[in-house]
C-alpha atoms as a PDB file:
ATOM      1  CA  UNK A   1     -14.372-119.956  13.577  1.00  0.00           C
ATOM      2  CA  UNK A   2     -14.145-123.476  14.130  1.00  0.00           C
ATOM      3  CA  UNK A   3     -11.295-125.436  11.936  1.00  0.00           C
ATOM      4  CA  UNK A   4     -10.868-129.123  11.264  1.00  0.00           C
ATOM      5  CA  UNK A   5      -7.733-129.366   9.268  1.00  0.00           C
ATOM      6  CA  UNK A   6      -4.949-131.850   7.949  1.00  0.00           C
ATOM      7  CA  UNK A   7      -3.686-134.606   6.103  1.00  0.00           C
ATOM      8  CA  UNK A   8      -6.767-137.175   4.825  1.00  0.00           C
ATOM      9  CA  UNK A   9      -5.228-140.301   5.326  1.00  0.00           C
ATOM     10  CA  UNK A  10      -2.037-140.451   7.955  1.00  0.00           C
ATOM     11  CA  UNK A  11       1.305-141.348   5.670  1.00  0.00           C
ATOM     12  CA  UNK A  12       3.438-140.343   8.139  1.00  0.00           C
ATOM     13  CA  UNK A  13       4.793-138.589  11.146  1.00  0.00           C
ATOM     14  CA  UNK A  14       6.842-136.412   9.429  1.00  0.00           C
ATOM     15  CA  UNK A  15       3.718-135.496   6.858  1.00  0.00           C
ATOM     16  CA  UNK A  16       1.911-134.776   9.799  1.00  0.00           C
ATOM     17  CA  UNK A  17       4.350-132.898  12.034  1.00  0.00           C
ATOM     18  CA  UNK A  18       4.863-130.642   8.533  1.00  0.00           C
ATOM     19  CA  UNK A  19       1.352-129.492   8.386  1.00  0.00           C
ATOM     20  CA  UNK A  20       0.634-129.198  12.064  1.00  0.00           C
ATOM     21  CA  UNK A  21       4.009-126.654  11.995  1.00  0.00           C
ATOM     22  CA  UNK A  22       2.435-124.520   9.386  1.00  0.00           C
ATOM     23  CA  UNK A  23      -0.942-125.150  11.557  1.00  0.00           C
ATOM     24  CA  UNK A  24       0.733-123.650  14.595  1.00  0.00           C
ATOM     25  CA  UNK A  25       1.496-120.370  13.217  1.00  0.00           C
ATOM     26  CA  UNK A  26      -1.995-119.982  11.596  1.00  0.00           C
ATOM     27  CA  UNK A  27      -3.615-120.906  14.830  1.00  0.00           C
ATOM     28  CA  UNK A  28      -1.466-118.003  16.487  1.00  0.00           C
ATOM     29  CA  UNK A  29      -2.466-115.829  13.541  1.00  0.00           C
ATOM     30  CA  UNK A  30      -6.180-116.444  13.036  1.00  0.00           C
ATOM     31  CA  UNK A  31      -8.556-116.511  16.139  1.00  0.00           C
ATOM     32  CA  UNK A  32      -9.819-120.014  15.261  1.00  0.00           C
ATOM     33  CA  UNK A  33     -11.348-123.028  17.240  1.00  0.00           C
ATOM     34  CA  UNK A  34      -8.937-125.314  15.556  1.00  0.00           C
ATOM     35  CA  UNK A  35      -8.382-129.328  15.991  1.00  0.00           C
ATOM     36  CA  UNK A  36      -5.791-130.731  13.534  1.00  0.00           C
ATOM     37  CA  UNK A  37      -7.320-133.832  11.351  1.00  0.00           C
ATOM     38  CA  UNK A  38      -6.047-137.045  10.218  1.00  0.00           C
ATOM     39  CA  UNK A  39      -7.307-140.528   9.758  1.00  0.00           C
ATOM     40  CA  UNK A  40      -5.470-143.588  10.868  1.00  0.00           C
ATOM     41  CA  UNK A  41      -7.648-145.723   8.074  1.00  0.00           C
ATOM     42  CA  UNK A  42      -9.706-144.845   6.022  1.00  0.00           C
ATOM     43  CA  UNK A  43     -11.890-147.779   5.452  1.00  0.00           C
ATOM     44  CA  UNK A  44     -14.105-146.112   2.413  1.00  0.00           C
ATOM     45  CA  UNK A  45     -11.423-145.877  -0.372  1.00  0.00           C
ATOM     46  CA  UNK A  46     -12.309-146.995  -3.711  1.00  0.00           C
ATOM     47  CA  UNK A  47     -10.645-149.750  -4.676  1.00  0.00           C
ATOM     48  CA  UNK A  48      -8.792-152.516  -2.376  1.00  0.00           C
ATOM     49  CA  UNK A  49      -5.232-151.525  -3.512  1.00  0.00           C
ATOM     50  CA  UNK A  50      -6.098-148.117  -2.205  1.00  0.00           C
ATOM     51  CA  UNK A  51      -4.081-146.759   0.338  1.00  0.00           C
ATOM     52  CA  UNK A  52      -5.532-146.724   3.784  1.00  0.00           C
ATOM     53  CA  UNK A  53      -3.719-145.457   6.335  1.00  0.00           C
ATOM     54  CA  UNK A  54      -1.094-146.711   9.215  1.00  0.00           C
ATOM     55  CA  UNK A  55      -3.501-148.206  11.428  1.00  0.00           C
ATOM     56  CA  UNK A  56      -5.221-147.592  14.753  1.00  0.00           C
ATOM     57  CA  UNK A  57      -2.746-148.287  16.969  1.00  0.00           C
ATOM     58  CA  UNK A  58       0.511-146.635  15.374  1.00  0.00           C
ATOM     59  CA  UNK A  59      -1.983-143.360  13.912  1.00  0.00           C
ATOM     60  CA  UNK A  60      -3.200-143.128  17.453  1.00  0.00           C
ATOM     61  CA  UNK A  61       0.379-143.199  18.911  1.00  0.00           C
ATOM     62  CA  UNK A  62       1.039-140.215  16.240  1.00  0.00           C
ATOM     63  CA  UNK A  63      -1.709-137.937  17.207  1.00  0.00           C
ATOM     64  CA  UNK A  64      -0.838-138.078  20.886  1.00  0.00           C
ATOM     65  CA  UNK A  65       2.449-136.814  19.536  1.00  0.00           C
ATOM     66  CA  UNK A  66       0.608-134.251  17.845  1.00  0.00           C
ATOM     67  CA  UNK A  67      -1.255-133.271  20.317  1.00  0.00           C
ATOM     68  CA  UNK A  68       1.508-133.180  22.826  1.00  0.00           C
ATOM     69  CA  UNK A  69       4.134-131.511  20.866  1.00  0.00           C
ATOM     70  CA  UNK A  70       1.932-128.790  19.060  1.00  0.00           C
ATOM     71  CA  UNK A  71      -0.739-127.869  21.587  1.00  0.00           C
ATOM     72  CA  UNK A  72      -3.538-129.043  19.733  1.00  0.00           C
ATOM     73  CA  UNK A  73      -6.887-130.592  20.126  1.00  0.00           C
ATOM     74  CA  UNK A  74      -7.638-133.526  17.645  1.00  0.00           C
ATOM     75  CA  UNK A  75     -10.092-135.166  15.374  1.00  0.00           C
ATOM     76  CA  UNK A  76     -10.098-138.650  14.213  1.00  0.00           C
ATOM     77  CA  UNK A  77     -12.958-140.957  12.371  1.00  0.00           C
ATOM     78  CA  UNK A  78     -13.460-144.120  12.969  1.00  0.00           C
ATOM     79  CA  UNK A  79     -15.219-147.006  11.119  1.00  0.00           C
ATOM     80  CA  UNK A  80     -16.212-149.314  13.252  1.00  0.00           C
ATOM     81  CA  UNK A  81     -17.888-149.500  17.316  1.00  0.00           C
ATOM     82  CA  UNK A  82     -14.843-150.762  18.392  1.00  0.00           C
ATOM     83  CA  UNK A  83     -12.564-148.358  17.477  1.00  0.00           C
ATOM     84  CA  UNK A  84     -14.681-145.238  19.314  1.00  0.00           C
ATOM     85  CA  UNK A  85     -13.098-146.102  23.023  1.00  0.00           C
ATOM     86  CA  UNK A  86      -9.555-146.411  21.347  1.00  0.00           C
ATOM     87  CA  UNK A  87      -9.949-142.804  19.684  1.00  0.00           C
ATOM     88  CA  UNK A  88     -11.357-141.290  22.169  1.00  0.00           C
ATOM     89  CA  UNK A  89      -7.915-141.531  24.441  1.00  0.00           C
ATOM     90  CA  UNK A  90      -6.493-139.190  22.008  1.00  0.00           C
ATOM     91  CA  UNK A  91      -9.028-137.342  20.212  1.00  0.00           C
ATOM     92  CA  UNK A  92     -11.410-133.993  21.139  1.00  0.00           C
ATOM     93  CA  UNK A  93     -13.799-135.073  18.516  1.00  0.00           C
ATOM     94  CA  UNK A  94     -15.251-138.425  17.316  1.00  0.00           C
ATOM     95  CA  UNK A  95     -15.924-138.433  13.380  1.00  0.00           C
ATOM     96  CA  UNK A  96     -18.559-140.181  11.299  1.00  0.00           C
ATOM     97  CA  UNK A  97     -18.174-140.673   7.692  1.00  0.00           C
ATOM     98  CA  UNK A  98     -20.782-139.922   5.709  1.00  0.00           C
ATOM     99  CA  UNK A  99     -21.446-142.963   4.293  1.00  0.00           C
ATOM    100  CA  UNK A 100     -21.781-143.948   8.263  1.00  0.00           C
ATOM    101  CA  UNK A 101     -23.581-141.206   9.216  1.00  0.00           C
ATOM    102  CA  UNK A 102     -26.655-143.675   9.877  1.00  0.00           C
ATOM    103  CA  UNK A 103     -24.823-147.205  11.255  1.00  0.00           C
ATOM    104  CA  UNK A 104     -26.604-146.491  14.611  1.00  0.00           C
ATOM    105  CA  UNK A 105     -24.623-148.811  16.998  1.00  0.00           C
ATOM    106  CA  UNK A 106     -21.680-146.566  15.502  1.00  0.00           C
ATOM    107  CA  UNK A 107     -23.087-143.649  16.657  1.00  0.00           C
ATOM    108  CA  UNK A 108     -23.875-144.679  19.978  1.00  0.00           C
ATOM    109  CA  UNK A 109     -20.476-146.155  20.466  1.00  0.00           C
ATOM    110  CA  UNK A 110     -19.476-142.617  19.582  1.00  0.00           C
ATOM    111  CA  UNK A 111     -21.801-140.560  21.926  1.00  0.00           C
ATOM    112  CA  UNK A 112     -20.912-143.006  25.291  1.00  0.00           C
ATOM    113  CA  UNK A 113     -17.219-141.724  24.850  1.00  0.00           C
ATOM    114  CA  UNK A 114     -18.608-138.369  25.908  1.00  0.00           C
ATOM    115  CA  UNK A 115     -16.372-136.534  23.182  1.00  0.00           C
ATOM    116  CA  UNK A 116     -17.728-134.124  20.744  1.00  0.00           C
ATOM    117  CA  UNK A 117     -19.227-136.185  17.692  1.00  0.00           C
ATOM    118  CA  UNK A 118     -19.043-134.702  14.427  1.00  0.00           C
ATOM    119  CA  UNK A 119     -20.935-135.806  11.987  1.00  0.00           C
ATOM    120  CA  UNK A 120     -20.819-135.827   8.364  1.00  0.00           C
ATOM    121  CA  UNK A 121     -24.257-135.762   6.372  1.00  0.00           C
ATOM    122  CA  UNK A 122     -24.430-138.708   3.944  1.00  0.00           C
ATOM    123  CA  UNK A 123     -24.289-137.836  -0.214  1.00  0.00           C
ATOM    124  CA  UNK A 124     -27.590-139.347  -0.131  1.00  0.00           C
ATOM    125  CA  UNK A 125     -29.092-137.598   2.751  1.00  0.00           C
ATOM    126  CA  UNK A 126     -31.343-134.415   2.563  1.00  0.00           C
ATOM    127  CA  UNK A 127     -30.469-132.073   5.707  1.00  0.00           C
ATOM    128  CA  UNK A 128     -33.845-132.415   7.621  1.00  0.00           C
ATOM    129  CA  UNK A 129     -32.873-135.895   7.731  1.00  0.00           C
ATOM    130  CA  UNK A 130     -30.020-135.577  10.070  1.00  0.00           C
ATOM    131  CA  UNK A 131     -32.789-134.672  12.562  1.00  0.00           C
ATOM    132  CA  UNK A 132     -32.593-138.390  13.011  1.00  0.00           C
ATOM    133  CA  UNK A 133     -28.654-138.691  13.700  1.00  0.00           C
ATOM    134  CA  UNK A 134     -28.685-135.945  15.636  1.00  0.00           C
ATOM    135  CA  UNK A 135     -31.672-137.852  17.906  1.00  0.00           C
ATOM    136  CA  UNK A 136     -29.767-141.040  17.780  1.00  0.00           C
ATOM    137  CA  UNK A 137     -26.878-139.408  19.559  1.00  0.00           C
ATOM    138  CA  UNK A 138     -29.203-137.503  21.790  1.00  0.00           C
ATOM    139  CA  UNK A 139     -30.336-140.455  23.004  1.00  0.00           C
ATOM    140  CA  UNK A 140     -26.829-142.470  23.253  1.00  0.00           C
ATOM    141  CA  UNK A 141     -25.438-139.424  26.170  1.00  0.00           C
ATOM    142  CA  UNK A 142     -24.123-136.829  23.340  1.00  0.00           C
ATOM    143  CA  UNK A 143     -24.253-133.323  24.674  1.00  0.00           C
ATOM    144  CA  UNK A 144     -21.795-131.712  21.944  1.00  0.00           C
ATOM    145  CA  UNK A 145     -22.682-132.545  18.048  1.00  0.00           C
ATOM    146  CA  UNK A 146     -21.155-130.861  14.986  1.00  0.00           C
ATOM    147  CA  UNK A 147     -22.970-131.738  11.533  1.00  0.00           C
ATOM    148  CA  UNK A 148     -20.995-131.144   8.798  1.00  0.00           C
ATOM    149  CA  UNK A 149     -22.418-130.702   4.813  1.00  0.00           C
ATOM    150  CA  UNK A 150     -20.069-132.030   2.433  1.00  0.00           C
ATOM    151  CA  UNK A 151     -22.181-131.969  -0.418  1.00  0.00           C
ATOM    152  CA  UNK A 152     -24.853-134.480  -2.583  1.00  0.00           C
ATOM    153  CA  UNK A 153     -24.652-136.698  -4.803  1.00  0.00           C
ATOM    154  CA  UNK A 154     -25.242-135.244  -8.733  1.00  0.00           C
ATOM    155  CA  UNK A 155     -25.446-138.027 -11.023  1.00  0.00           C
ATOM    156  CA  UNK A 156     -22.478-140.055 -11.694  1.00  0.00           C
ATOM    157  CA  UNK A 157     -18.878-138.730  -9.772  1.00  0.00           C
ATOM    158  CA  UNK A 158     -20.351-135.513  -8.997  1.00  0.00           C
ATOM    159  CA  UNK A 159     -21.074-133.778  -6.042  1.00  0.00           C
ATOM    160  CA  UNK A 160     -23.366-130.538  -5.877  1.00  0.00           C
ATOM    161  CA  UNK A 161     -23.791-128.607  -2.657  1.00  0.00           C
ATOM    162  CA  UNK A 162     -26.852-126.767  -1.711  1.00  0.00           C
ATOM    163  CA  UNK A 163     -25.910-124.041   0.425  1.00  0.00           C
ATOM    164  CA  UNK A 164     -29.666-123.880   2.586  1.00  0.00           C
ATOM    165  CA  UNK A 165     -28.557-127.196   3.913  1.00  0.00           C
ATOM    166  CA  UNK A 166     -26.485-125.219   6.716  1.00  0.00           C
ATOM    167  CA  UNK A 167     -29.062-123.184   7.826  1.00  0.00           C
ATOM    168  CA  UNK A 168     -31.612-125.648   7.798  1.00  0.00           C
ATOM    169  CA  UNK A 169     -29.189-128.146   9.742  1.00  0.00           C
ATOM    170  CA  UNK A 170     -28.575-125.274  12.338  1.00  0.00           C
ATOM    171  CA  UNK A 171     -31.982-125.417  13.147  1.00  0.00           C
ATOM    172  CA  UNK A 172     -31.493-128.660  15.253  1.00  0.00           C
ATOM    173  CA  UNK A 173     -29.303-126.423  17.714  1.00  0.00           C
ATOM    174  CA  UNK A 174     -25.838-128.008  17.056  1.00  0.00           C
ATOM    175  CA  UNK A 175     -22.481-125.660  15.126  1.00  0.00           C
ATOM    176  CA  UNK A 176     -22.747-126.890  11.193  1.00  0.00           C
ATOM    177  CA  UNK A 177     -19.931-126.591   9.470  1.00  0.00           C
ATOM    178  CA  UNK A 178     -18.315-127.126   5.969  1.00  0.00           C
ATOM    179  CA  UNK A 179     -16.223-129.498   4.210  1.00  0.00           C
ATOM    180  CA  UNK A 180     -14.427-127.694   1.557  1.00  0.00           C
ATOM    181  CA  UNK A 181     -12.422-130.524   0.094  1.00  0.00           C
ATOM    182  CA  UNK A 182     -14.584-133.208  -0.140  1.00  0.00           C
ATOM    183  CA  UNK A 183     -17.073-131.396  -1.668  1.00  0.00           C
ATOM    184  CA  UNK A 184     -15.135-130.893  -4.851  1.00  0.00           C
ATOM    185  CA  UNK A 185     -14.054-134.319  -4.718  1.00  0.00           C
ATOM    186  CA  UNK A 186     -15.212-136.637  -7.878  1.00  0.00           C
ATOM    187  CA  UNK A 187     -15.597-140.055  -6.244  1.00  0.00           C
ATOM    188  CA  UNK A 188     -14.608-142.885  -8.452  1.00  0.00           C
ATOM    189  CA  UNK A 189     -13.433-140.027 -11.047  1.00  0.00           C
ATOM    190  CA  UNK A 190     -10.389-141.844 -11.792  1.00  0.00           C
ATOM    191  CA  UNK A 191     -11.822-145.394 -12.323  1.00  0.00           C
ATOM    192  CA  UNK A 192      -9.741-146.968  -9.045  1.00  0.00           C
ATOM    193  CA  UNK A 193      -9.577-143.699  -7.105  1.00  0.00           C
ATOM    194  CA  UNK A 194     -11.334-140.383  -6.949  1.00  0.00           C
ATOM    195  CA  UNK A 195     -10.495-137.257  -8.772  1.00  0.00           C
ATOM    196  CA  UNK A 196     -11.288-133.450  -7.444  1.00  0.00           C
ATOM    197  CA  UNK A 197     -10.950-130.077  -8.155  1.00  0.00           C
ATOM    198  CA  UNK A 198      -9.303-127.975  -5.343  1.00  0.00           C
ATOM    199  CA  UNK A 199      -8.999-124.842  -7.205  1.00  0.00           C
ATOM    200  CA  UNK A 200     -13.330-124.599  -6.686  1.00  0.00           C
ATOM    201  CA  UNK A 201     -12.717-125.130  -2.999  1.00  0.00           C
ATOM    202  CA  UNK A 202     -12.035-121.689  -1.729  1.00  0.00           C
ATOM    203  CA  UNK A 203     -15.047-120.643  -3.705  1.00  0.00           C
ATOM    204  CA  UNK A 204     -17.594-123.074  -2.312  1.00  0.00           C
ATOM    205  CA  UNK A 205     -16.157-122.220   1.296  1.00  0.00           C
ATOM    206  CA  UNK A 206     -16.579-118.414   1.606  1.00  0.00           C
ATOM    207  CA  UNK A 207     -19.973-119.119   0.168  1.00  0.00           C
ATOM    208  CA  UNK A 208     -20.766-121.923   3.158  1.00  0.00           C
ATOM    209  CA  UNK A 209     -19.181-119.073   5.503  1.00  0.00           C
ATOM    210  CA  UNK A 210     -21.533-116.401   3.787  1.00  0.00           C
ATOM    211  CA  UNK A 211     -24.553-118.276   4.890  1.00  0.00           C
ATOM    212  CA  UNK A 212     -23.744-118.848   7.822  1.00  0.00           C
ATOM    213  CA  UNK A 213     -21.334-121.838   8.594  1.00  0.00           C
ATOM    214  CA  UNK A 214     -19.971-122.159  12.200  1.00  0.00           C
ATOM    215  CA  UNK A 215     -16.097-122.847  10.125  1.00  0.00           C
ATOM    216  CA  UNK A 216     -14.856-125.423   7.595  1.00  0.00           C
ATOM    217  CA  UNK A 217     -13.404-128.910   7.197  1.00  0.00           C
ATOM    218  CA  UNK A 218     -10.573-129.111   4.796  1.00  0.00           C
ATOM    219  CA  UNK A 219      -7.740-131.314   4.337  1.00  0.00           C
ATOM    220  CA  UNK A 220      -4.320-130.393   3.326  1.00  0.00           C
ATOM    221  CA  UNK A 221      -1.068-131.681   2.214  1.00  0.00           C
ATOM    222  CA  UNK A 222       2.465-130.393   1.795  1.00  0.00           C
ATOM    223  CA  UNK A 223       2.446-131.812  -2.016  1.00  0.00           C
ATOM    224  CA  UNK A 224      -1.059-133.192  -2.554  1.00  0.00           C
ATOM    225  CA  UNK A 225      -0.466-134.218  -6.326  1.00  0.00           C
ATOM    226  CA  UNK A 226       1.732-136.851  -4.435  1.00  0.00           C
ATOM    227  CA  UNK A 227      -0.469-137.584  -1.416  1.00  0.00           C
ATOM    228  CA  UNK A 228      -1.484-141.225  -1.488  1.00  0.00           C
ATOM    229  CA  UNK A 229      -5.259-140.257  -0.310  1.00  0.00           C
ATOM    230  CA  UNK A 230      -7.804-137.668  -2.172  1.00  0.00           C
ATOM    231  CA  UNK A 231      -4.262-135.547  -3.243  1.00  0.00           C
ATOM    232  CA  UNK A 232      -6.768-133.993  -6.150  1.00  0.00           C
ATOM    233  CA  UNK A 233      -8.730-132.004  -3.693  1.00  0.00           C
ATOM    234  CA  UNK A 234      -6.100-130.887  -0.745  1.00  0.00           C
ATOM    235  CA  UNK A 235      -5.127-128.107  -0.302  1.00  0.00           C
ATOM    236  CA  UNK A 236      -1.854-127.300  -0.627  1.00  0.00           C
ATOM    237  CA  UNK A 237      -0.072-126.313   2.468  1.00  0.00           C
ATOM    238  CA  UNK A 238       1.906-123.291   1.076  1.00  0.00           C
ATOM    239  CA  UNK A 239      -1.852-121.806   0.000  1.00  0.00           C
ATOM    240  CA  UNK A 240      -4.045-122.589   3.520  1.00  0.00           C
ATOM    241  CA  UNK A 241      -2.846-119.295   4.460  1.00  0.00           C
ATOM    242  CA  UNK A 242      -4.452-117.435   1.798  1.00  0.00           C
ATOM    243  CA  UNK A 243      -7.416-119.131   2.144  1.00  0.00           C
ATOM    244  CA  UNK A 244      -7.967-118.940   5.664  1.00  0.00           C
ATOM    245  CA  UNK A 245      -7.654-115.337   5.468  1.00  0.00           C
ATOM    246  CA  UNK A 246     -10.430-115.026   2.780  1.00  0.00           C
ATOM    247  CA  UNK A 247     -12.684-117.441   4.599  1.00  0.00           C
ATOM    248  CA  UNK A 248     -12.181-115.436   7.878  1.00  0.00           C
ATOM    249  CA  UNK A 249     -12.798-111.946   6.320  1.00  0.00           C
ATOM    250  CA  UNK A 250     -16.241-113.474   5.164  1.00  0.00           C
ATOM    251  CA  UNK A 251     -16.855-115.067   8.093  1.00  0.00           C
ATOM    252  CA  UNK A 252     -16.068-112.270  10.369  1.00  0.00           C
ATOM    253  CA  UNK A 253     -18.023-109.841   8.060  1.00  0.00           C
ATOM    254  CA  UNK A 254     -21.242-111.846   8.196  1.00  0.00           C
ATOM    255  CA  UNK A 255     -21.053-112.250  12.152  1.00  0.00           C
ATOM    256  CA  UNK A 256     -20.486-107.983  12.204  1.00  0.00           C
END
């Protein structure tokens, strides 16, 4: 099962040497495809006074720490062209934001490093549109894609996710995964940041699993109510065991 997990936005290295110790011992516990997650901005917050991150060149300095100390492959995003020959020094997988998901000179910056691109589908995209991204990266040099459904846009701060987008995505021959936490996230919710609900997320990801997803996105925190990024819909770090072990059990029985 594949496994994108971490901190949303990077606060720290201790923050992120804390998760990625509890990460090491699920890794050796669960048979998982796993690539610890963190972002060293995150450029799409809601307001300006939002926190964003420590920035490229410190985050990146962190993750090769990370990655060095613990083992693991990594995922970053990044925002901008620029930033894709920078990330991909240190990370296994390029990520798009969804809002991104169509900037095309981002996604070609992001296939020419020749790392895995994952891609998140936009709020506002229906799945047979990603036929489009997937084409754009086709075309850039991609040979290894990961889509990822993080749900749609349901009227104002609301998110619904329509589980036949992951089969329907698989269709264009690439893994599709999950995101479990931003897809009970309530964007805006809070007036100058977004709200969530984490205790749905568990839910919504045995039932991605149950139709078929390749494994999950989900971001976690060892105290989210006091993260300083999306803290209402991490996942706290003392409970990713438990719900890696549900997930698995459905994902392992559908696959049997």
């Amino acid at each position: 099962m594949i496994l994108l997990a971490g901190p949303c936005s990077m606060e720290s290295r201790d923050v992120c040497f804390k998760v990625a110790e509890t990460m090491k011992d699920l890794v050796e516990k669960y048979p998982l495809d796993y690539y610890f997650k963190t972002s060293f901005d995150k450029a799409n917050r809601t307001s300006i006074s939002s926190y964003r991150g420590l920035g490229i060149e410190k985050g990146l300095d962190i993750l090769q720490e990370v990655k060095k100390e613990f083992n693991f492959k990594i995922v970053t995003d990044i925002h901008e062209p620029w930033q894709a020959e920078y990330a991909a020094q240190v990370a296994d997988i390029i990520q798009i934001p969804a809002f991104l998901c169509r900037q095309t000179d981002l996604l070609v910056a992001a296939a020419k490093t020749g790392k895995t691109v994952n891609v998140k589908k936009a709020q506002f995209l229906a799945p047979w549109d990603m036929k489009n991204v997937v084409c754009k990266l086709e075309e850039s040099g991609a040979h290894s894609v990961i889509l990822c459904e993080r749900g749609t846009s349901f009227g104002y701060n609301t998110f619904v996710v329509d589980m036949t987008s992951i089969p329907l995505m698989q269709k264009f021959g690439y893994p599709v995964i999950f995101d479990a936490t931003h897809s009970v996230q309530k964007p805006g919710g809070m007036g100058s940041s977004s709200d969530g609900n984490r205790e749905v997320a568990p839910y919504l990801a045995k039932a991605a699993l149950a139709v078929g997803a390749d494994g999950l996105f989900m971001e976690i925190h060892p105290d989210p109510n006091n993260a300083l990024c999306d803290g209402p819909n991490m996942i706290a770090l003392e409970d990713v065991d438990a719900f890696l072990e549900n997930a698995f059990r459905v994902y392992k029985a559908v696959r049997s």
